[in-house]
PDB file of N, CA and C in Angstrom:
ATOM      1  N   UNK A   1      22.321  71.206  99.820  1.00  0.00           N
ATOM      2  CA  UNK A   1      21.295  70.640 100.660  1.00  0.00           C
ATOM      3  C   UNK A   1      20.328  71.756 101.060  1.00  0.00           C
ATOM      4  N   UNK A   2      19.237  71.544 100.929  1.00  0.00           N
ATOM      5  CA  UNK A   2      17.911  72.338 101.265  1.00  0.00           C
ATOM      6  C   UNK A   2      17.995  72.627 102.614  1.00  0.00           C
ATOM      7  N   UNK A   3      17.300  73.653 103.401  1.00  0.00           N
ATOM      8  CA  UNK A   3      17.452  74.084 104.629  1.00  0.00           C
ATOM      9  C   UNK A   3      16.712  73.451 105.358  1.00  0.00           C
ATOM     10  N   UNK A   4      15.622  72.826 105.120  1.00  0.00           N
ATOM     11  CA  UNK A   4      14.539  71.743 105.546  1.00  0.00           C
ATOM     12  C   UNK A   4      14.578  70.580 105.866  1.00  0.00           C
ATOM     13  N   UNK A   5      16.138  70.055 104.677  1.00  0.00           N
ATOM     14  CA  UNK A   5      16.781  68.918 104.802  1.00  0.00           C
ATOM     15  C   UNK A   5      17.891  68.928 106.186  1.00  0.00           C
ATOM     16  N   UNK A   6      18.910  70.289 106.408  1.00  0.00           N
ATOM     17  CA  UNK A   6      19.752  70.459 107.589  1.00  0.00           C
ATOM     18  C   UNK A   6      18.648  70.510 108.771  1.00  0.00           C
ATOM     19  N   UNK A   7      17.633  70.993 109.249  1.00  0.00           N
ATOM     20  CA  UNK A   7      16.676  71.145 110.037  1.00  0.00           C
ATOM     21  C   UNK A   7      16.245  69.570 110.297  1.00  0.00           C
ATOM     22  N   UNK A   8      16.153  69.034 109.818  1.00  0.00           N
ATOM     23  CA  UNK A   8      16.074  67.797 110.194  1.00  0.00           C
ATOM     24  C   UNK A   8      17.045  66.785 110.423  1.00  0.00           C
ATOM     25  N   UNK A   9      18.340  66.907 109.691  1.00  0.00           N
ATOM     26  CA  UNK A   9      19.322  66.270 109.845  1.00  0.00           C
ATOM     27  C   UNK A   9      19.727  66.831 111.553  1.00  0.00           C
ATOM     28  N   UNK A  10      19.674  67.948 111.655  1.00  0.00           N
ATOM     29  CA  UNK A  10      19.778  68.246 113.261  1.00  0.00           C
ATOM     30  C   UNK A  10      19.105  67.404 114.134  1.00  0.00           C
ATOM     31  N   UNK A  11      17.892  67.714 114.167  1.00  0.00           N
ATOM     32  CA  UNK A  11      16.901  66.862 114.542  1.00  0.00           C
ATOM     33  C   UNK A  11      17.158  65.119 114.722  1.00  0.00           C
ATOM     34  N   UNK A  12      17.565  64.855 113.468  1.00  0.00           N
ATOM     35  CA  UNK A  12      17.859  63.648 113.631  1.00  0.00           C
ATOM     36  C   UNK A  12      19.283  63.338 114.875  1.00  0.00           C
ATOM     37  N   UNK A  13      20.425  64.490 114.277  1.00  0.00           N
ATOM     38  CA  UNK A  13      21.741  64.294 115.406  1.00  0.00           C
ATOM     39  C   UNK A  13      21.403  64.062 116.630  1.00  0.00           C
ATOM     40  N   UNK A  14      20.291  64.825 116.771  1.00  0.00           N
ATOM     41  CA  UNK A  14      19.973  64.865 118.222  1.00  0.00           C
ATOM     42  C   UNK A  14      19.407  63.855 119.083  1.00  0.00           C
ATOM     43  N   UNK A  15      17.922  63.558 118.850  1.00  0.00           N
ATOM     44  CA  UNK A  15      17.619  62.202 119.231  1.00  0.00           C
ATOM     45  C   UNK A  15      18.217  61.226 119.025  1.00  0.00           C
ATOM     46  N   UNK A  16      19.489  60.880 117.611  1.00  0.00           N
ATOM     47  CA  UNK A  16      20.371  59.834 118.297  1.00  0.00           C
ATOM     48  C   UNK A  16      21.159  59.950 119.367  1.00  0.00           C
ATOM     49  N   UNK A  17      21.765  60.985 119.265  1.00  0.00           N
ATOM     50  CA  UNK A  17      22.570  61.291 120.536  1.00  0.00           C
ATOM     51  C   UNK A  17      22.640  60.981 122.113  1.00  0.00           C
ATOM     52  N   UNK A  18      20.875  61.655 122.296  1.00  0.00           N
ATOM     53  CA  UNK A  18      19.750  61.305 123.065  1.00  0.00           C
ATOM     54  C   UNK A  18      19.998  60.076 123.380  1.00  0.00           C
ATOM     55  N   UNK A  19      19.295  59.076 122.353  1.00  0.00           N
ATOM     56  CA  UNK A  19      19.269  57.610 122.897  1.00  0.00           C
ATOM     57  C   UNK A  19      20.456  57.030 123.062  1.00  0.00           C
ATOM     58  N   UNK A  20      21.210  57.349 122.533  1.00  0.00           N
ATOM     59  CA  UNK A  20      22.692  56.747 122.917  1.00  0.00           C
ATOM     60  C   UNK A  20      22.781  56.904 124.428  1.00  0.00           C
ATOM     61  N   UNK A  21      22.766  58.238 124.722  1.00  0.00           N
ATOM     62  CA  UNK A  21      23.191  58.631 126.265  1.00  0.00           C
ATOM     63  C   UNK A  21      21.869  57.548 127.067  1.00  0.00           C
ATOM     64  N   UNK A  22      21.006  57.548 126.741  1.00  0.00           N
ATOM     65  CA  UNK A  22      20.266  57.156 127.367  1.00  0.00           C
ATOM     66  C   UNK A  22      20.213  55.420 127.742  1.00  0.00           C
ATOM     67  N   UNK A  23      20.647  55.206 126.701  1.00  0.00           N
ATOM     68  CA  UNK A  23      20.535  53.298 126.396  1.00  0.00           C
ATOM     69  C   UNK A  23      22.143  53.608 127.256  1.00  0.00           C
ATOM     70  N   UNK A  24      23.304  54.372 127.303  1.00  0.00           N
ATOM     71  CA  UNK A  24      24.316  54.188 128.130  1.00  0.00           C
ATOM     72  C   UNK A  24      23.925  54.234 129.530  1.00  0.00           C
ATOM     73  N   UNK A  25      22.821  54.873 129.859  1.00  0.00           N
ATOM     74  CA  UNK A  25      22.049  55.160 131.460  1.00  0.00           C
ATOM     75  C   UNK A  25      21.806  53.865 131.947  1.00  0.00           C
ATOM     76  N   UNK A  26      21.462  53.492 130.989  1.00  0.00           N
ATOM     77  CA  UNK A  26      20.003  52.068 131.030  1.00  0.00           C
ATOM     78  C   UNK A  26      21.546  50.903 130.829  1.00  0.00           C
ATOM     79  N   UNK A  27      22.500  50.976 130.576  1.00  0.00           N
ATOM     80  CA  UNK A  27      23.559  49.736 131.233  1.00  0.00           C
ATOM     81  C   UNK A  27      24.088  50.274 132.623  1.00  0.00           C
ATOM     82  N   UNK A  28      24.428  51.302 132.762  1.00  0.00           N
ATOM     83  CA  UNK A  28      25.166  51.782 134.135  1.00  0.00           C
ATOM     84  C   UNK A  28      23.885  51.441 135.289  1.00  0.00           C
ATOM     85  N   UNK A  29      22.858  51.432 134.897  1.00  0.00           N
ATOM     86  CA  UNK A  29      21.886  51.023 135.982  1.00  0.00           C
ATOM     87  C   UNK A  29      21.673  49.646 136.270  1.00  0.00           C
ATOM     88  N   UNK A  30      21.912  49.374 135.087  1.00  0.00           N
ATOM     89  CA  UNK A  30      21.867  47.549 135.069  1.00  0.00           C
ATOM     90  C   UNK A  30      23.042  47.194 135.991  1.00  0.00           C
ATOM     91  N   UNK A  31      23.908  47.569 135.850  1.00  0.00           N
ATOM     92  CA  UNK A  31      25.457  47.383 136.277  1.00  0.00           C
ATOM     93  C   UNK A  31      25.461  47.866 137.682  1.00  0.00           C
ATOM     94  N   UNK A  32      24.864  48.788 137.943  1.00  0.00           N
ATOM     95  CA  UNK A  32      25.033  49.189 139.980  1.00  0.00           C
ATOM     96  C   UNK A  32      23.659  48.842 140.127  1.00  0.00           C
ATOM     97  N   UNK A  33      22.337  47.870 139.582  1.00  0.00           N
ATOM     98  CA  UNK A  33      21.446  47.648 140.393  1.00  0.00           C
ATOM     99  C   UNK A  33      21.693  47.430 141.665  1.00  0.00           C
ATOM    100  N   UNK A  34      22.082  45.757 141.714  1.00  0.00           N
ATOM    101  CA  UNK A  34      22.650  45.372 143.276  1.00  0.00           C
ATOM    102  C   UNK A  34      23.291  45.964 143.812  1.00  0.00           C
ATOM    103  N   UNK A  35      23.870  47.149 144.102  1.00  0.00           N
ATOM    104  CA  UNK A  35      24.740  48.036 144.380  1.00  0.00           C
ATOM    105  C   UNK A  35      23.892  49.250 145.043  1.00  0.00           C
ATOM    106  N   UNK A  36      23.124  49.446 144.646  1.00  0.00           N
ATOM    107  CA  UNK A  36      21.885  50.475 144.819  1.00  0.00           C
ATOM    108  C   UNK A  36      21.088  50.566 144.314  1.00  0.00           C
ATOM    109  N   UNK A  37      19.888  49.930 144.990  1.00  0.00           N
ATOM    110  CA  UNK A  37      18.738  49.105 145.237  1.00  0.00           C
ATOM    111  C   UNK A  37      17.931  50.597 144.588  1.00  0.00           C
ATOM    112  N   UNK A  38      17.974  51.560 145.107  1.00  0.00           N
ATOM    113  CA  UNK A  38      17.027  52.788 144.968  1.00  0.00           C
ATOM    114  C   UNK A  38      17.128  53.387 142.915  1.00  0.00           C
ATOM    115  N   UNK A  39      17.967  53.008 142.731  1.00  0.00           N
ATOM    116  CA  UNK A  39      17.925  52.594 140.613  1.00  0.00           C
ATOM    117  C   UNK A  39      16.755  52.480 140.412  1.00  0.00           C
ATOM    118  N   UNK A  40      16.322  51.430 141.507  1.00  0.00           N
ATOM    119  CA  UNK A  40      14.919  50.475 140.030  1.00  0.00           C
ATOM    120  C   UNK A  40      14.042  51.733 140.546  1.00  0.00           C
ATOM    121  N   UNK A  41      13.797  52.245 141.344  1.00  0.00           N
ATOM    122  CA  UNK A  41      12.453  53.269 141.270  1.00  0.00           C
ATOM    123  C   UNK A  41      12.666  54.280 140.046  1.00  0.00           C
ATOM    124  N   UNK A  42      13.726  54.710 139.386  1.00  0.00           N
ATOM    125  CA  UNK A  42      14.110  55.192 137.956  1.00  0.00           C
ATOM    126  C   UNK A  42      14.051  54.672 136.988  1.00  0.00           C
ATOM    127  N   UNK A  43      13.954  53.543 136.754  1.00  0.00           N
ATOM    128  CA  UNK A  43      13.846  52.579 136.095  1.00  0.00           C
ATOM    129  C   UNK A  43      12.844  52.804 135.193  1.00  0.00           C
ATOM    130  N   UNK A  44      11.283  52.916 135.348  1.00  0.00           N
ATOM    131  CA  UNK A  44      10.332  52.810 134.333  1.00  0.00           C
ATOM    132  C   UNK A  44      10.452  54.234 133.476  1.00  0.00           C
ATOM    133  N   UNK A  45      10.646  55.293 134.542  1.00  0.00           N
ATOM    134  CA  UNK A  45      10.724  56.596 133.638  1.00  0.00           C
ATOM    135  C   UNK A  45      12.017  56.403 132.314  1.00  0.00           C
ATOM    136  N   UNK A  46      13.402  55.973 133.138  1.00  0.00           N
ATOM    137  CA  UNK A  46      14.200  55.852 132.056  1.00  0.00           C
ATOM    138  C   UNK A  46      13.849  54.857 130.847  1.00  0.00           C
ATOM    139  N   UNK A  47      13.288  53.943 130.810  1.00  0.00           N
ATOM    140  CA  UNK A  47      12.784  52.748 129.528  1.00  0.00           C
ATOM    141  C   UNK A  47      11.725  53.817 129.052  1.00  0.00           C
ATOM    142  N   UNK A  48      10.867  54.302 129.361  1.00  0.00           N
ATOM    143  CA  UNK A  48       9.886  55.311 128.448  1.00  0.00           C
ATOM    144  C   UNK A  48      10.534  56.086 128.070  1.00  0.00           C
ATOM    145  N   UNK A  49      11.472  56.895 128.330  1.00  0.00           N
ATOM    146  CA  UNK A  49      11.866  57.788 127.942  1.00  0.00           C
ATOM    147  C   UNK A  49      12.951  57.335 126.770  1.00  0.00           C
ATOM    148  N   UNK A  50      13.498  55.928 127.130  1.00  0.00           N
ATOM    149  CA  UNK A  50      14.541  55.550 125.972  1.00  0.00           C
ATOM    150  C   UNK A  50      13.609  55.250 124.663  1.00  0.00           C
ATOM    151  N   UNK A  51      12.470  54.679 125.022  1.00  0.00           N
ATOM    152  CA  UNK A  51      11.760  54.498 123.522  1.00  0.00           C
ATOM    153  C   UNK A  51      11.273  55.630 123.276  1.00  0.00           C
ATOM    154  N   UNK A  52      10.712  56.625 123.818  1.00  0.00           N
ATOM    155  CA  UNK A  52      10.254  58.053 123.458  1.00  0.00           C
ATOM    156  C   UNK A  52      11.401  58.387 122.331  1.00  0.00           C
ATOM    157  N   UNK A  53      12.640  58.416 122.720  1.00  0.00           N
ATOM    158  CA  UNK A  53      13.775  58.902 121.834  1.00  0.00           C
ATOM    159  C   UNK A  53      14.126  58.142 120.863  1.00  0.00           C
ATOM    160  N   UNK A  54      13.753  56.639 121.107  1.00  0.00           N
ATOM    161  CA  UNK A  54      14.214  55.856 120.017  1.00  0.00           C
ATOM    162  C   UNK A  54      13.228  55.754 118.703  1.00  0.00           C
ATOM    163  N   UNK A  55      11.755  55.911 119.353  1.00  0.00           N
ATOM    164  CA  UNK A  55      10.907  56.084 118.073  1.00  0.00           C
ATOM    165  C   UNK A  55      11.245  57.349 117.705  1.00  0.00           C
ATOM    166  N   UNK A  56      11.198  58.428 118.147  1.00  0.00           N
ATOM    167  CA  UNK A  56      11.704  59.916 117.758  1.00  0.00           C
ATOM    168  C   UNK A  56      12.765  59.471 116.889  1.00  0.00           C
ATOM    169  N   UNK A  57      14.114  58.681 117.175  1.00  0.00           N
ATOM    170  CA  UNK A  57      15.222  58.915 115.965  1.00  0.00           C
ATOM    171  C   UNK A  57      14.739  58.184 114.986  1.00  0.00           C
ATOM    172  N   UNK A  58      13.668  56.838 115.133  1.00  0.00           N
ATOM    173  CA  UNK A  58      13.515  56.319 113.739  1.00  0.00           C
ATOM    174  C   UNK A  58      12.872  57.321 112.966  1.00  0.00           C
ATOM    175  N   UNK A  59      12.043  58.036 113.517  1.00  0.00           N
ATOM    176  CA  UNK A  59      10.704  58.987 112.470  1.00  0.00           C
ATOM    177  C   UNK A  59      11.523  59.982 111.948  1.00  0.00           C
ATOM    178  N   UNK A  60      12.427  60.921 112.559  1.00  0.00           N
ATOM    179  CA  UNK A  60      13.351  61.341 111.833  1.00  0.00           C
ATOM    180  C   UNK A  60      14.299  61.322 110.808  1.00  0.00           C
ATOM    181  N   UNK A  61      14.623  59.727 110.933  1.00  0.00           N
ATOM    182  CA  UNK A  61      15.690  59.251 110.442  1.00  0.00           C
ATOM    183  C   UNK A  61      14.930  59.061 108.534  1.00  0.00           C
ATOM    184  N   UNK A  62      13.805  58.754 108.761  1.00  0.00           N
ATOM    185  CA  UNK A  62      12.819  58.052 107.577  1.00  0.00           C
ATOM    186  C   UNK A  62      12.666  59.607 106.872  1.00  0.00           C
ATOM    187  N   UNK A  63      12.558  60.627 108.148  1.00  0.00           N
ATOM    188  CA  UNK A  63      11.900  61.633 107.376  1.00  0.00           C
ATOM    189  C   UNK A  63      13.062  62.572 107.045  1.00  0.00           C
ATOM    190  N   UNK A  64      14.471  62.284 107.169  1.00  0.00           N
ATOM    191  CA  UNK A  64      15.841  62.578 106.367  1.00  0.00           C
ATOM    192  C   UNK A  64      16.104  61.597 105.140  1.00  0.00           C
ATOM    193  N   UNK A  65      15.430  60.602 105.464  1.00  0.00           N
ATOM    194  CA  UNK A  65      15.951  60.154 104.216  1.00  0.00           C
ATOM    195  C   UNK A  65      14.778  60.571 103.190  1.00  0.00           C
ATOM    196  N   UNK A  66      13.655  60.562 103.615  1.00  0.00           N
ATOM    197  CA  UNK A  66      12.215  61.011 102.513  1.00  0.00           C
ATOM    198  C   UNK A  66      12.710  62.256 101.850  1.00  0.00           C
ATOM    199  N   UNK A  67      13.008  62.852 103.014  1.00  0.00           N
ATOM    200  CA  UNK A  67      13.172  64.451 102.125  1.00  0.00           C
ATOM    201  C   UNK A  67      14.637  64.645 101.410  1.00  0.00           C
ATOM    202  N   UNK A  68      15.572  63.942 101.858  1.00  0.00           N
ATOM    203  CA  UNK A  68      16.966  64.063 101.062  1.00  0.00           C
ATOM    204  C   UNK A  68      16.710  63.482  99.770  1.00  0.00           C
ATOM    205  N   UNK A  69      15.811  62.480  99.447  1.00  0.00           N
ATOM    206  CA  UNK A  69      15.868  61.926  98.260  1.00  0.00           C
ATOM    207  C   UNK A  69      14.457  62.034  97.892  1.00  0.00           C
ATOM    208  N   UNK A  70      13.934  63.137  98.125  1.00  0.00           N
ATOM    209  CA  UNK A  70      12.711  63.247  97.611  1.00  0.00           C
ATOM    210  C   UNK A  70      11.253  62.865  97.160  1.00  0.00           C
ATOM    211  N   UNK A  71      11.784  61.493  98.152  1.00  0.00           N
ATOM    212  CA  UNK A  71      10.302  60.674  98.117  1.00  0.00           C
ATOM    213  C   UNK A  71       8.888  61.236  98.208  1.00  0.00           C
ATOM    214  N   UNK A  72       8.141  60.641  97.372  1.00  0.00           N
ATOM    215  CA  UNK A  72       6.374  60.661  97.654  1.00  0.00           C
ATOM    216  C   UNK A  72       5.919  60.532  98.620  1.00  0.00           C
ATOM    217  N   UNK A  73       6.751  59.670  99.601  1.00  0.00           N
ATOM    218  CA  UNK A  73       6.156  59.781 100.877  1.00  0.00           C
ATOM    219  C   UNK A  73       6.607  60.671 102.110  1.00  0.00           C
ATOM    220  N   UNK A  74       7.556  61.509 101.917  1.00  0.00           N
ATOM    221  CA  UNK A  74       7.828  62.514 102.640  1.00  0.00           C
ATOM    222  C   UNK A  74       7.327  62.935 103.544  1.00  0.00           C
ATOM    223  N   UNK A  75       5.867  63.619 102.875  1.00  0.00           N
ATOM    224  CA  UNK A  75       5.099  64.136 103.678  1.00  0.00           C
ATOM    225  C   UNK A  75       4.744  63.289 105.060  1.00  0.00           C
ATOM    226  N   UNK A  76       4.333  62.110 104.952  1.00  0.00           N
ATOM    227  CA  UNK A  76       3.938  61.485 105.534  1.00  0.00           C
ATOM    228  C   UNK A  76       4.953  61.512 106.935  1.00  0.00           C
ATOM    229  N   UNK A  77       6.205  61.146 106.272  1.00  0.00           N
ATOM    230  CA  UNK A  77       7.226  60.904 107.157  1.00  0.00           C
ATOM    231  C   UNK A  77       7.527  62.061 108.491  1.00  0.00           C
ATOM    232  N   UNK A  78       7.395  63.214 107.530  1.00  0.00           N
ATOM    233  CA  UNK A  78       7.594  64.898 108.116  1.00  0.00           C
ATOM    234  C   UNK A  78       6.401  64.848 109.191  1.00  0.00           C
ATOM    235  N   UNK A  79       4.895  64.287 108.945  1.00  0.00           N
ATOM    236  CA  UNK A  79       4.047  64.360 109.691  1.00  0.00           C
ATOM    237  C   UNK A  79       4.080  63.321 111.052  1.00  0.00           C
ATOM    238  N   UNK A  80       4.751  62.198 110.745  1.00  0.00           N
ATOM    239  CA  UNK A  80       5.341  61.074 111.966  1.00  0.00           C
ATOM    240  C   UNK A  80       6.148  61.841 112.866  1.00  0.00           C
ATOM    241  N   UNK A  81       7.136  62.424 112.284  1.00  0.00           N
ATOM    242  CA  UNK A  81       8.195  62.912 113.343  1.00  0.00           C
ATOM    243  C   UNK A  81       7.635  64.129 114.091  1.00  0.00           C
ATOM    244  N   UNK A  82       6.813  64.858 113.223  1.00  0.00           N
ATOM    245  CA  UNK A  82       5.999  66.137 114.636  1.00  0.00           C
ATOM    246  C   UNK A  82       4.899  65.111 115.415  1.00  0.00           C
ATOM    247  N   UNK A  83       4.465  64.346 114.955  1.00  0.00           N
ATOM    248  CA  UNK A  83       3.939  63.778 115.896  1.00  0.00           C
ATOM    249  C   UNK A  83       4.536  63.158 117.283  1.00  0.00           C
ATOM    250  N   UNK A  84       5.991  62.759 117.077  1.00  0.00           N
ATOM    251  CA  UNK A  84       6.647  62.593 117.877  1.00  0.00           C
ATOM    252  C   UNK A  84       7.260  63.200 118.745  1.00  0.00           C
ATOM    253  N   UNK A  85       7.891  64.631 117.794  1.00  0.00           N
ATOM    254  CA  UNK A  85       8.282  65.293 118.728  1.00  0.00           C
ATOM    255  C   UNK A  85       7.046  65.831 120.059  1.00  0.00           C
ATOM    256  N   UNK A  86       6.105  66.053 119.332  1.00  0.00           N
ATOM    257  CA  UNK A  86       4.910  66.233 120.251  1.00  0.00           C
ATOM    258  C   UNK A  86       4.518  65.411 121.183  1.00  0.00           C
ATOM    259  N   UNK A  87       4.896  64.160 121.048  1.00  0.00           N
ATOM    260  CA  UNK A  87       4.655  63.563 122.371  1.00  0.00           C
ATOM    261  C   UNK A  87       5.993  63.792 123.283  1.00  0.00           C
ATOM    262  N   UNK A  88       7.269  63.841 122.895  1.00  0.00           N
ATOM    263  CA  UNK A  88       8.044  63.852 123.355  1.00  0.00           C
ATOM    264  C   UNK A  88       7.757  65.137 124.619  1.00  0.00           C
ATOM    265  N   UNK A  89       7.488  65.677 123.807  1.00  0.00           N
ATOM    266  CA  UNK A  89       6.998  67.397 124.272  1.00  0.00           C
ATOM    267  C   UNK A  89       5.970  66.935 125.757  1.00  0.00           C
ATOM    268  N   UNK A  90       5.285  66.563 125.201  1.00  0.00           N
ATOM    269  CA  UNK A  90       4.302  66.177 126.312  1.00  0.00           C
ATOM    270  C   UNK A  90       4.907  65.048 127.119  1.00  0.00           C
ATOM    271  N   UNK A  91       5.412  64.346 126.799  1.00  0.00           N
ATOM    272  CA  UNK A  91       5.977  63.551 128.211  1.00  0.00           C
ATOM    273  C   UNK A  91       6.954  64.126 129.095  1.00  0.00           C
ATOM    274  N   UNK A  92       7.669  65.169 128.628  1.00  0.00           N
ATOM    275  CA  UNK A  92       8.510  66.041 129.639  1.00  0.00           C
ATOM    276  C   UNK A  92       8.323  67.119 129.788  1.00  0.00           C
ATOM    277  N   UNK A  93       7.179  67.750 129.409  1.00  0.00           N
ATOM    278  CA  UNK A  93       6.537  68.889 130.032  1.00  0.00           C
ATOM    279  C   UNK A  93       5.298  69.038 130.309  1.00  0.00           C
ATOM    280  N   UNK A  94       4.454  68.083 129.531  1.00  0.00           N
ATOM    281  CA  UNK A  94       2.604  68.267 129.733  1.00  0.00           C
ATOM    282  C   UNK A  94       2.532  67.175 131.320  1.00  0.00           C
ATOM    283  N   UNK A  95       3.220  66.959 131.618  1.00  0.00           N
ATOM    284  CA  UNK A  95       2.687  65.913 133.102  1.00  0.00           C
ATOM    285  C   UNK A  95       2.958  66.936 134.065  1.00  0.00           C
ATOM    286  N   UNK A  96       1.721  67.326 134.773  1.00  0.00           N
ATOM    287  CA  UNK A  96       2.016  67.918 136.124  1.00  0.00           C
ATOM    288  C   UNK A  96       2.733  67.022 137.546  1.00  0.00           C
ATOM    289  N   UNK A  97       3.174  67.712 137.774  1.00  0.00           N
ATOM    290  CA  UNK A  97       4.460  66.392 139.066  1.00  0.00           C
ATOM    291  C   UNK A  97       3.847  66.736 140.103  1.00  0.00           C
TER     292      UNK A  97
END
């Protein structure tokens, strides 16, 4: 396996990982809403942030499989997922608080 190909397969481990933990956040909150009312003000950040990660693992995921099997469209794919990570980037560090 190409080193370009593990570099992304990381990449990919990760943002699933990510959304896993995260979509597990997003039931435990569901589950103590009524319990503690002060959840839902977390609420919108955690749903952005679960699709932030979830489009992140699809663009990855496309752009492990483009480059493991050498598709024509690769490039394309490789260029989706920095785009993503870049927003990712910017939603948890470019917002001043």
């Amino acid at each position: 396996m190409r080193p370009f190909t593990v570099l992304i397969g990381i990449l990919l481990g990760s943002a699933a990982s990510i959304t896993f933990g995260l979509s597990t956040v997003l039931i435990v909150f569901c589950i103590l809403a009524g319990k503690h009312p002060d959840l839902v003000h977390e609420l919108p950040q955690l749903l952005a942030s679960l699709a932030a990660f979830t489009i992140l693992t699809a663009a990855s995921a496309g752009s492990f499989l483009g480059q493991a099997k050498t598709r024509p469209w690769r490039g394309w794919a490789h260029l989706a997922t920095l785009l993503c990570i870049a927003g990712v980037a910017f939603m948890v560090w470019g917002r001043g608080r």
